[in-house]
PDB file of N, CA and C in Angstrom:
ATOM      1  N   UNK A   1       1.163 -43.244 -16.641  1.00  0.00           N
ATOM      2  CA  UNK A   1      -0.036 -43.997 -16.335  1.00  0.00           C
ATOM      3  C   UNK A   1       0.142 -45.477 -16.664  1.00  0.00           C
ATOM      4  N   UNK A   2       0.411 -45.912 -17.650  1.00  0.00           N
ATOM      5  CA  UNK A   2       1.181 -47.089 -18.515  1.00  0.00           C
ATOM      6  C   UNK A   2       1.780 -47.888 -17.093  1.00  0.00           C
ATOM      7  N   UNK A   3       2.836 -47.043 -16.579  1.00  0.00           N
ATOM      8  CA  UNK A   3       3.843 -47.930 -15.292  1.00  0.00           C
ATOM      9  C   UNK A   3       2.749 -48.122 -13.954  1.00  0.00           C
ATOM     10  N   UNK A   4       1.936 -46.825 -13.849  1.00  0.00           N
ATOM     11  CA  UNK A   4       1.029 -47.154 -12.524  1.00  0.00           C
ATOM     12  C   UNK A   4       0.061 -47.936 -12.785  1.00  0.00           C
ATOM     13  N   UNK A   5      -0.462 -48.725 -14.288  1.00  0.00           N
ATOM     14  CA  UNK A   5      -0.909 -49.405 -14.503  1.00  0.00           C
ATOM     15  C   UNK A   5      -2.299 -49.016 -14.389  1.00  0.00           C
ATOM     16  N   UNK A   6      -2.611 -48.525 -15.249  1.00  0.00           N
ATOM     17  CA  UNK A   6      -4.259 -47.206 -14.967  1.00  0.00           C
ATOM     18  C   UNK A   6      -4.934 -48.138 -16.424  1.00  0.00           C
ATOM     19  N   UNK A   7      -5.569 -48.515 -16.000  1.00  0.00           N
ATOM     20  CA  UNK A   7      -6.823 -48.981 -17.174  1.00  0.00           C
ATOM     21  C   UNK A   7      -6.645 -48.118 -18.278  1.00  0.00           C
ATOM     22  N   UNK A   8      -6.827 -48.188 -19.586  1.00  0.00           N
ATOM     23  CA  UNK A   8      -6.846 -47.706 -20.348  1.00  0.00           C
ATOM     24  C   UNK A   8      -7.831 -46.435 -20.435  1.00  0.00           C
ATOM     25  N   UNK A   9      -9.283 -47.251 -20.610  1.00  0.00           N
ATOM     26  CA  UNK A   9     -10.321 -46.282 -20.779  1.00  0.00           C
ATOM     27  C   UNK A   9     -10.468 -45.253 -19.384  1.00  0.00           C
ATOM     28  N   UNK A  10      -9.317 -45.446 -18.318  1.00  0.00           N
ATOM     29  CA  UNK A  10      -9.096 -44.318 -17.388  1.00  0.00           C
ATOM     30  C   UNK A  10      -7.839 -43.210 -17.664  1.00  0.00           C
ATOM     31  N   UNK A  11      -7.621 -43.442 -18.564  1.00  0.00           N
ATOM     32  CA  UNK A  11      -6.691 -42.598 -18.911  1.00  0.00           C
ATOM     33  C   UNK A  11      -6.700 -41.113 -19.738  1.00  0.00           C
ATOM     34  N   UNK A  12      -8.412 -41.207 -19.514  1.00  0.00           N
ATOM     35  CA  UNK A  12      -8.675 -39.596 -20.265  1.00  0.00           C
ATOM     36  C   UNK A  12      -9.069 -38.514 -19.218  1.00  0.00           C
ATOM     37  N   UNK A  13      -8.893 -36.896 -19.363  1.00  0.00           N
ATOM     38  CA  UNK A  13      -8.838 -36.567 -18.375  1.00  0.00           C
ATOM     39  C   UNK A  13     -10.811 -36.599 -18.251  1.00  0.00           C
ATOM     40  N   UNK A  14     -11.258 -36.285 -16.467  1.00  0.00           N
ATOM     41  CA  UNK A  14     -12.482 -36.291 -16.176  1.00  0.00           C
ATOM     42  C   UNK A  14     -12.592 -35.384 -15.739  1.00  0.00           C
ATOM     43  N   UNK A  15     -13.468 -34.261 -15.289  1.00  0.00           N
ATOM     44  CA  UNK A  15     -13.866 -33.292 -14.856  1.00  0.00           C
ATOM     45  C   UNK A  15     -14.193 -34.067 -13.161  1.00  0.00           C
ATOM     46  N   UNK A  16     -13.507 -32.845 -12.359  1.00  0.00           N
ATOM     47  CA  UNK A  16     -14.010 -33.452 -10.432  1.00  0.00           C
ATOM     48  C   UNK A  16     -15.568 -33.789 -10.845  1.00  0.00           C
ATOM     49  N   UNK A  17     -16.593 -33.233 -11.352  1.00  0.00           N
ATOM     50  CA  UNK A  17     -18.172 -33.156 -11.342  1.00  0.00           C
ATOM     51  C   UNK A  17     -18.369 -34.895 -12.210  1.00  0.00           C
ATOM     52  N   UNK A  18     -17.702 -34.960 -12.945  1.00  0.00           N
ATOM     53  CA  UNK A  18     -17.775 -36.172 -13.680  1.00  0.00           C
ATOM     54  C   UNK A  18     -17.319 -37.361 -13.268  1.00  0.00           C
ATOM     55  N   UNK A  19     -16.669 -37.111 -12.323  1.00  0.00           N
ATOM     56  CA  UNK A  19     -15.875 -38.326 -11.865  1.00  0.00           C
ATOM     57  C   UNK A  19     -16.860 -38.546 -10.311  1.00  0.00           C
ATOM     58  N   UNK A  20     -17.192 -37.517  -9.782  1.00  0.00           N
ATOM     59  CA  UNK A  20     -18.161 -37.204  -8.612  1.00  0.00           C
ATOM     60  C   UNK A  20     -19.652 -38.543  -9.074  1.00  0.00           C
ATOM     61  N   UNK A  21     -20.130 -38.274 -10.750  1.00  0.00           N
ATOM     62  CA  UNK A  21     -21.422 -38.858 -11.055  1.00  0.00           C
ATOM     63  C   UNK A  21     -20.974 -40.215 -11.390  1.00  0.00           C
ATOM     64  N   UNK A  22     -19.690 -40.351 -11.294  1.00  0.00           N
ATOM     65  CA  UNK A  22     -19.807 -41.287 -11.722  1.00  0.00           C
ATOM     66  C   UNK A  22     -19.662 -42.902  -9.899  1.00  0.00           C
ATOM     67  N   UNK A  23     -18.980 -41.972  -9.181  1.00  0.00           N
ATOM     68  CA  UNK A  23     -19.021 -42.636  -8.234  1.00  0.00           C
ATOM     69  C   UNK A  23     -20.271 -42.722  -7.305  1.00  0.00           C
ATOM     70  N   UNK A  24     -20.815 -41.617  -7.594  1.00  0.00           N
ATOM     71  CA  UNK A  24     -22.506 -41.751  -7.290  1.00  0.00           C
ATOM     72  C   UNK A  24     -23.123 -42.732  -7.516  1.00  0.00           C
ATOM     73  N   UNK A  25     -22.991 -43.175  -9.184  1.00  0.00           N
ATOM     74  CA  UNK A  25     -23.923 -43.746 -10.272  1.00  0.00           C
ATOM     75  C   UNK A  25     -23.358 -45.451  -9.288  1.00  0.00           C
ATOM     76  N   UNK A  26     -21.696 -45.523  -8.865  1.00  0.00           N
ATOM     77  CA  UNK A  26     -21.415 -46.856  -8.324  1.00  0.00           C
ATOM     78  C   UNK A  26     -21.314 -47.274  -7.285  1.00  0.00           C
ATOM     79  N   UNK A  27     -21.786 -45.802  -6.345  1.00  0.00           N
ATOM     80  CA  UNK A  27     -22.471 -46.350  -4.936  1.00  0.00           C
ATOM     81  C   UNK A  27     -23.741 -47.263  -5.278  1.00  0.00           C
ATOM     82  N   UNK A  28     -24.485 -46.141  -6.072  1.00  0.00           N
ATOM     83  CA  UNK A  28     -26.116 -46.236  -6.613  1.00  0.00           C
ATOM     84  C   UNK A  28     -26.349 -48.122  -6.847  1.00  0.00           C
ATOM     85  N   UNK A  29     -25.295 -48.436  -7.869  1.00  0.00           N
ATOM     86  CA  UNK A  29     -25.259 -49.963  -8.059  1.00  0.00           C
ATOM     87  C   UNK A  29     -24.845 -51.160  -7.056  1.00  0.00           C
ATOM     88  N   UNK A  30     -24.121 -50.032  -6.364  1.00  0.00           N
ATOM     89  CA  UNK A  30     -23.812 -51.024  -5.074  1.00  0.00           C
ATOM     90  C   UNK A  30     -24.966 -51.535  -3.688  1.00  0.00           C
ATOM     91  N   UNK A  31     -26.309 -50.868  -4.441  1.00  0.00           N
ATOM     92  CA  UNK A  31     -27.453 -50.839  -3.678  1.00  0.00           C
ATOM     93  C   UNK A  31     -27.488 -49.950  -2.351  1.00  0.00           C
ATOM     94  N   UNK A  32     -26.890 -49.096  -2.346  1.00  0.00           N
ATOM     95  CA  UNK A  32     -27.108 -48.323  -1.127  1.00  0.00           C
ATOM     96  C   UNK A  32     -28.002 -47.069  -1.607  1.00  0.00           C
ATOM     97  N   UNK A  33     -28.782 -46.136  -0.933  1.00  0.00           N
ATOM     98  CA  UNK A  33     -29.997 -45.422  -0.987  1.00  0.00           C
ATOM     99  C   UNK A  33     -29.531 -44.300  -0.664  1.00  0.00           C
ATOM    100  N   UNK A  34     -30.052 -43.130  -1.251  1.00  0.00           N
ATOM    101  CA  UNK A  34     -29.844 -41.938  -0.311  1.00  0.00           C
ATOM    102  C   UNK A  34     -30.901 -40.548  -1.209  1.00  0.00           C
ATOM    103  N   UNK A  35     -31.024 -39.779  -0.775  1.00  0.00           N
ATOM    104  CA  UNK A  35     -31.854 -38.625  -1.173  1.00  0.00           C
ATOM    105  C   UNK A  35     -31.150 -37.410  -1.543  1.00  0.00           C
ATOM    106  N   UNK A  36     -29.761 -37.197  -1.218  1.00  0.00           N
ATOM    107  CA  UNK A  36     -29.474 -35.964  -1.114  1.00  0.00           C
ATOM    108  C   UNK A  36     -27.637 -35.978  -0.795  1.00  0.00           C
ATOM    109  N   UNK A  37     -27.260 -35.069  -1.588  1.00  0.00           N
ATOM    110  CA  UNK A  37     -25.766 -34.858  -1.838  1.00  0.00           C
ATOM    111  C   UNK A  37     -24.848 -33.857  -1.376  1.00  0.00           C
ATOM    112  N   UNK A  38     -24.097 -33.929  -0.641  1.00  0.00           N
ATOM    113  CA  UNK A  38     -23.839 -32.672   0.119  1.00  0.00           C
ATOM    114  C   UNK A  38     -22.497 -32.000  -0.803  1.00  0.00           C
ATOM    115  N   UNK A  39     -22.402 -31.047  -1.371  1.00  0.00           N
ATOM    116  CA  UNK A  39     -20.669 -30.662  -2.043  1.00  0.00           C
ATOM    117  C   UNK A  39     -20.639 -28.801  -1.694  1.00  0.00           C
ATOM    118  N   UNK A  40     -19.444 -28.837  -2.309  1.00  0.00           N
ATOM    119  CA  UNK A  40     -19.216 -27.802  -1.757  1.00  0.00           C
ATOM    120  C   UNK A  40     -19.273 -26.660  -3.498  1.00  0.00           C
ATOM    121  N   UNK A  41     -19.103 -25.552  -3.371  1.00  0.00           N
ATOM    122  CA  UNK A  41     -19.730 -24.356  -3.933  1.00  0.00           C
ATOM    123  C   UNK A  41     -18.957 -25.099  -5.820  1.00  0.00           C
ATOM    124  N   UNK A  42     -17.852 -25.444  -5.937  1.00  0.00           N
ATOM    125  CA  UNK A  42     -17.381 -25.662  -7.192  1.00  0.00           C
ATOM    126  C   UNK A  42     -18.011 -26.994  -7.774  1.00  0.00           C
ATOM    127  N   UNK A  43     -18.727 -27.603  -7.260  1.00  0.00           N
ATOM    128  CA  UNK A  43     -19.765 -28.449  -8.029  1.00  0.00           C
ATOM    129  C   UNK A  43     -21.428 -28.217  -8.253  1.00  0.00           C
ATOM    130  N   UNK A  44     -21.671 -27.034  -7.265  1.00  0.00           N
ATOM    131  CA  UNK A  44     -22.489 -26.609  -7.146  1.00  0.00           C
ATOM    132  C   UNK A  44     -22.932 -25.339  -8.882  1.00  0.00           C
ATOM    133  N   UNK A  45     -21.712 -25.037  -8.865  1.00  0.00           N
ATOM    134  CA  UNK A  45     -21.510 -24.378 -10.183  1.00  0.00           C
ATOM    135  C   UNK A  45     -21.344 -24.887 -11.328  1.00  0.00           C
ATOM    136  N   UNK A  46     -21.794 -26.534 -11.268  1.00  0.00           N
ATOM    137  CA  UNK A  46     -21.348 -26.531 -12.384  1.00  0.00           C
ATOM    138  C   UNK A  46     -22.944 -27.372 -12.927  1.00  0.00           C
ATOM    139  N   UNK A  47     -23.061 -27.176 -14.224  1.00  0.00           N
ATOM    140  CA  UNK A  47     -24.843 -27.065 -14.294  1.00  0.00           C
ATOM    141  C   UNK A  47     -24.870 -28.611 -14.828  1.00  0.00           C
ATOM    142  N   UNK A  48     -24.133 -28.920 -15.333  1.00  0.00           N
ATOM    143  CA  UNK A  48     -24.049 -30.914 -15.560  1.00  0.00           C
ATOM    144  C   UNK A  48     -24.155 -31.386 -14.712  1.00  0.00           C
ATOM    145  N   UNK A  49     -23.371 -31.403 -13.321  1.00  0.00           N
ATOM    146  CA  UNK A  49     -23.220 -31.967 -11.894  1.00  0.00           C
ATOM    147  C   UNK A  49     -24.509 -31.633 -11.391  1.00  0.00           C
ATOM    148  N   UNK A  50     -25.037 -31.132 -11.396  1.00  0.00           N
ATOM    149  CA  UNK A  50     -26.462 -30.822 -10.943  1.00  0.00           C
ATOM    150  C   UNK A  50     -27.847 -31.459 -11.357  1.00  0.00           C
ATOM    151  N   UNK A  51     -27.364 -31.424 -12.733  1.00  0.00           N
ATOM    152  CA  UNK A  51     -28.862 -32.159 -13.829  1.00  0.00           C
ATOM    153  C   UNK A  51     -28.474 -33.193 -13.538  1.00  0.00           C
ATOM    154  N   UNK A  52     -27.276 -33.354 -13.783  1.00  0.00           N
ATOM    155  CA  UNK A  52     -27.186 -35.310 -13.306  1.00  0.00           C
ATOM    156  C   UNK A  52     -27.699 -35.537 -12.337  1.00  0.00           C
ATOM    157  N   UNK A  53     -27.782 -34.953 -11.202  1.00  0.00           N
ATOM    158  CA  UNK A  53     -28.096 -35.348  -9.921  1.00  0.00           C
ATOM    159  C   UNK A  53     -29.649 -35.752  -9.745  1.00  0.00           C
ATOM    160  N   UNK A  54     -30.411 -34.168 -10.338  1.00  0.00           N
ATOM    161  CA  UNK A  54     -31.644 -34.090 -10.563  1.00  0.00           C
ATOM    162  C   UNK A  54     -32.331 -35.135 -11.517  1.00  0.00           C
ATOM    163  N   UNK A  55     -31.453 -36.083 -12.643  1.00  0.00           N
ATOM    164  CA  UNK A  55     -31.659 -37.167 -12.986  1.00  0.00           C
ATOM    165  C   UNK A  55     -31.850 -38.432 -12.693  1.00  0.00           C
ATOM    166  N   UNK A  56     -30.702 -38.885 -11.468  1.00  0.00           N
ATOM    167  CA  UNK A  56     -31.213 -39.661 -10.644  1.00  0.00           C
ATOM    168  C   UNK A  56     -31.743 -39.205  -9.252  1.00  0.00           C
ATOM    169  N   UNK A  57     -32.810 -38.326  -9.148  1.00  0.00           N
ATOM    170  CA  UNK A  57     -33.606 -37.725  -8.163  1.00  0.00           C
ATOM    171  C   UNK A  57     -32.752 -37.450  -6.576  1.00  0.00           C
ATOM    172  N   UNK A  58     -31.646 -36.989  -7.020  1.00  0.00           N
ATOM    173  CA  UNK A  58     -30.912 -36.315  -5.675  1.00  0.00           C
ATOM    174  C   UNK A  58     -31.081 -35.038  -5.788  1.00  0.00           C
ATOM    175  N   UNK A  59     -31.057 -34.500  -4.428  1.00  0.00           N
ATOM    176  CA  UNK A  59     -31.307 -33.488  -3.913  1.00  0.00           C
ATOM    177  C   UNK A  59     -29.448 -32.649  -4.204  1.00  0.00           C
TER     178      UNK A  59
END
């Protein structure tokens, strides 16, 4: 990671669901809008990826 030159504080591992909220959270800042999230069954299972969602009021 060091040679590909990866930010530090990116260098821990993230869960797909975590890394999913988090690019959400930087569409979200990038001012674009939306209601509703489409994924497929392995984020759907996972009960963090979900509350997060239901936190910032996505469907």
């Amino acid at each position: 990671m060091d040679r590909a030159r990866v930010p530090a504080d990116r260098q821990a591992f993230h869960s797909k669901p975590e890394i999913a909220i988090e690019e959400i959270d930087r569409v979200i800042a990038a001012g674009l809008r939306f209601g509703c999230v489409l994924a497929d069954a392995g984020y759907g299972l996972s009960a963090p990826f979900r509350h997060s969602l239901s936190e910032r009021g996505l469907q």
